[in-house]
C-alpha atoms as a PDB file:
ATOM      1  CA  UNK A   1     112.213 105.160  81.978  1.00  0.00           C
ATOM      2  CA  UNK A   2     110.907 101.690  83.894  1.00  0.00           C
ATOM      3  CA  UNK A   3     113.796  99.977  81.559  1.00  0.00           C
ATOM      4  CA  UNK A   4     116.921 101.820  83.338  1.00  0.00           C
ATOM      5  CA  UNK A   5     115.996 100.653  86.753  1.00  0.00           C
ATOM      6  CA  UNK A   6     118.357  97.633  86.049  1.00  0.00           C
ATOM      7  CA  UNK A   7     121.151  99.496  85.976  1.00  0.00           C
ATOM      8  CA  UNK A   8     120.801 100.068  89.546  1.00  0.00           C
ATOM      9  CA  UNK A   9     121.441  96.718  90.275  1.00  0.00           C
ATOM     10  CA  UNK A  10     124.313  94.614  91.544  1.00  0.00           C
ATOM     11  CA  UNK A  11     125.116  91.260  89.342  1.00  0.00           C
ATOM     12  CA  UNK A  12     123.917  88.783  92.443  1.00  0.00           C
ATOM     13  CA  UNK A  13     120.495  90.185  92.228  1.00  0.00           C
ATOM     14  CA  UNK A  14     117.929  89.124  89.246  1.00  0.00           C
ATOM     15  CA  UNK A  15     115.465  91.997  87.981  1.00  0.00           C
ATOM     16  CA  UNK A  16     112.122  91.549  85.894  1.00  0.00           C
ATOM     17  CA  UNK A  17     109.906  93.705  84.934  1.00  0.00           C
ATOM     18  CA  UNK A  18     106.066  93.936  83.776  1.00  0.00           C
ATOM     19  CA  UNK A  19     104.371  96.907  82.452  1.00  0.00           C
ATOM     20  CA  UNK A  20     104.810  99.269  85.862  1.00  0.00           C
ATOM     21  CA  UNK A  21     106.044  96.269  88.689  1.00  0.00           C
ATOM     22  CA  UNK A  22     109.615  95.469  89.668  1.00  0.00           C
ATOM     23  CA  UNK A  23     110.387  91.784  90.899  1.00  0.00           C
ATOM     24  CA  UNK A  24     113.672  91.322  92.561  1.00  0.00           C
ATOM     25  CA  UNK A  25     114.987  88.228  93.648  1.00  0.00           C
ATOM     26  CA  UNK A  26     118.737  87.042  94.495  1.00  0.00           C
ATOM     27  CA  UNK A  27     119.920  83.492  96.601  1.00  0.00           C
ATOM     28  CA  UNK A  28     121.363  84.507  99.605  1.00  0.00           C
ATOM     29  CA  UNK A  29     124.362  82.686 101.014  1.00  0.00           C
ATOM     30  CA  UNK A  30     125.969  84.982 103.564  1.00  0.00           C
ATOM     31  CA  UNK A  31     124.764  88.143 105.472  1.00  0.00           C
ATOM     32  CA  UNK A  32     126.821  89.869 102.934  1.00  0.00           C
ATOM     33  CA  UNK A  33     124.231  88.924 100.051  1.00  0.00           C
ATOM     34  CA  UNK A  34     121.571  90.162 102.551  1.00  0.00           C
ATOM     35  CA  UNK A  35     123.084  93.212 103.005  1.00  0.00           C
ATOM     36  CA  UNK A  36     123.858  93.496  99.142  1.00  0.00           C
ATOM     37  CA  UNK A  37     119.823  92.794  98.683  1.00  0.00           C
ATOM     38  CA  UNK A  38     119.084  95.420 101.167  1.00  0.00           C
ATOM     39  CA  UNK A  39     120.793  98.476  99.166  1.00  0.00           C
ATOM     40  CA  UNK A  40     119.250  97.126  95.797  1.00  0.00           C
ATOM     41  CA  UNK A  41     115.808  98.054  97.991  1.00  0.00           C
ATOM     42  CA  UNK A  42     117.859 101.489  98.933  1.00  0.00           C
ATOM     43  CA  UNK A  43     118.615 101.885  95.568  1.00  0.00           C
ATOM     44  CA  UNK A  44     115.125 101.349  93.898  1.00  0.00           C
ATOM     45  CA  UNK A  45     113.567 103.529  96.405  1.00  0.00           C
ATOM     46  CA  UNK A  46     115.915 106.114  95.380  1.00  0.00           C
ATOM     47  CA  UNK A  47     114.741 106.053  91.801  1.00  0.00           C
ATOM     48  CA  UNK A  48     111.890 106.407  92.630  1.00  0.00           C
ATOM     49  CA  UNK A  49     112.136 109.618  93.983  1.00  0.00           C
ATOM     50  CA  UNK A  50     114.098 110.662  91.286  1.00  0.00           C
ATOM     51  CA  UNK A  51     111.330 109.963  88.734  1.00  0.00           C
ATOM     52  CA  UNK A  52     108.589 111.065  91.129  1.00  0.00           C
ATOM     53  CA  UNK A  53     107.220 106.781  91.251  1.00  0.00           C
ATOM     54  CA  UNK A  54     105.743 106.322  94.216  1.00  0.00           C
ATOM     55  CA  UNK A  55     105.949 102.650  95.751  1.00  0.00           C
ATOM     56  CA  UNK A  56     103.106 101.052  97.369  1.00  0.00           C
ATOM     57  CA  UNK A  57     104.938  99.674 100.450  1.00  0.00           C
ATOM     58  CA  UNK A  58     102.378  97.757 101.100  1.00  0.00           C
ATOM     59  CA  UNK A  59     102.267  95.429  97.692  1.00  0.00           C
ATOM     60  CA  UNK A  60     105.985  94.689  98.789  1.00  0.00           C
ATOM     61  CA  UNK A  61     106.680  91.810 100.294  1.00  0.00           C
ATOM     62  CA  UNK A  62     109.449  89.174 101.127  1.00  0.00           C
ATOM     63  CA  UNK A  63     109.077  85.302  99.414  1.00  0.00           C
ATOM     64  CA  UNK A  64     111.738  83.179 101.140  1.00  0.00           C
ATOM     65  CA  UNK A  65     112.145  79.707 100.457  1.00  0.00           C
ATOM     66  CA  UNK A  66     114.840  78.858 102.873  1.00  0.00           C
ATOM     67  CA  UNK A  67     115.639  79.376 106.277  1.00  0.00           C
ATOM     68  CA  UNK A  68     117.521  83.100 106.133  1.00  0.00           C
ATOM     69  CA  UNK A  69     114.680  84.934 107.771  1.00  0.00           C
ATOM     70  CA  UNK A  70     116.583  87.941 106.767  1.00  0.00           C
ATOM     71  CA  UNK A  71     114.579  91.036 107.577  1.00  0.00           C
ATOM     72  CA  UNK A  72     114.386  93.954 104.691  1.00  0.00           C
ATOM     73  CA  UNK A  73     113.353  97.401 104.701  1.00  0.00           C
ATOM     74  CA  UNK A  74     111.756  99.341 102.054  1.00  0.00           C
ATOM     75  CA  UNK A  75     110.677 103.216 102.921  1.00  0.00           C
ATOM     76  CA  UNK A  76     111.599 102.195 106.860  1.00  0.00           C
ATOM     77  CA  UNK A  77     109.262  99.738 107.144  1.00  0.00           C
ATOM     78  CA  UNK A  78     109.907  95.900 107.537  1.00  0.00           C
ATOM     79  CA  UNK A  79     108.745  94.526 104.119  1.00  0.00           C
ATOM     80  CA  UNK A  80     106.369  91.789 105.048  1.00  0.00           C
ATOM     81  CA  UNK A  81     107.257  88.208 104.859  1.00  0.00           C
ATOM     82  CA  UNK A  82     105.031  85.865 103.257  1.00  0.00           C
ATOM     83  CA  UNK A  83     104.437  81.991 102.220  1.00  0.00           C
ATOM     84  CA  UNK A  84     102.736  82.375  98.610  1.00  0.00           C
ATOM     85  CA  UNK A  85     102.502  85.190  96.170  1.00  0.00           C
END
């Protein structure tokens, strides 16, 4: 069941998976990218429902090691930005 959450996936964004958590992760080069990131979250949300998974909104959060500041959603809320995981 965890396994087929790939397939929900564009190419540009990278997927792993461990026992029942989800890391995404993608380089973003345009707004475009950001936007593609941001219905990957839409996406993953939407399984979730589908399966009955409920994510813990707050154990998301946003690693960025640039300068894109881009902001992301997950279940409406801003997913939290942070230095270190």
């Amino acid at each position: 069941m965890l396994h087929d959450v790939i397939d929900y996936f564009d190419d540009k964004v990278n997927c792993k998976l461990y026992a029942d958590d989800v890391k995404l992760y993608t380089e973003l080069r345009s707004a475009a990218d950001g936007n593609c990131f941001q219905v990957c979250l839409d996406r993953i949300y939407r399984w979730s429902l589908t399966w009955q998974l409920q994510i813990s909104s707050q154990k998301c959060c946003v690693i960025d090691v640039g300068k894109s500041r881009l902001l992301l959603l997950m279940l409406d809320t801003p997913v939290v930005l942070v230095t270190q995981v």
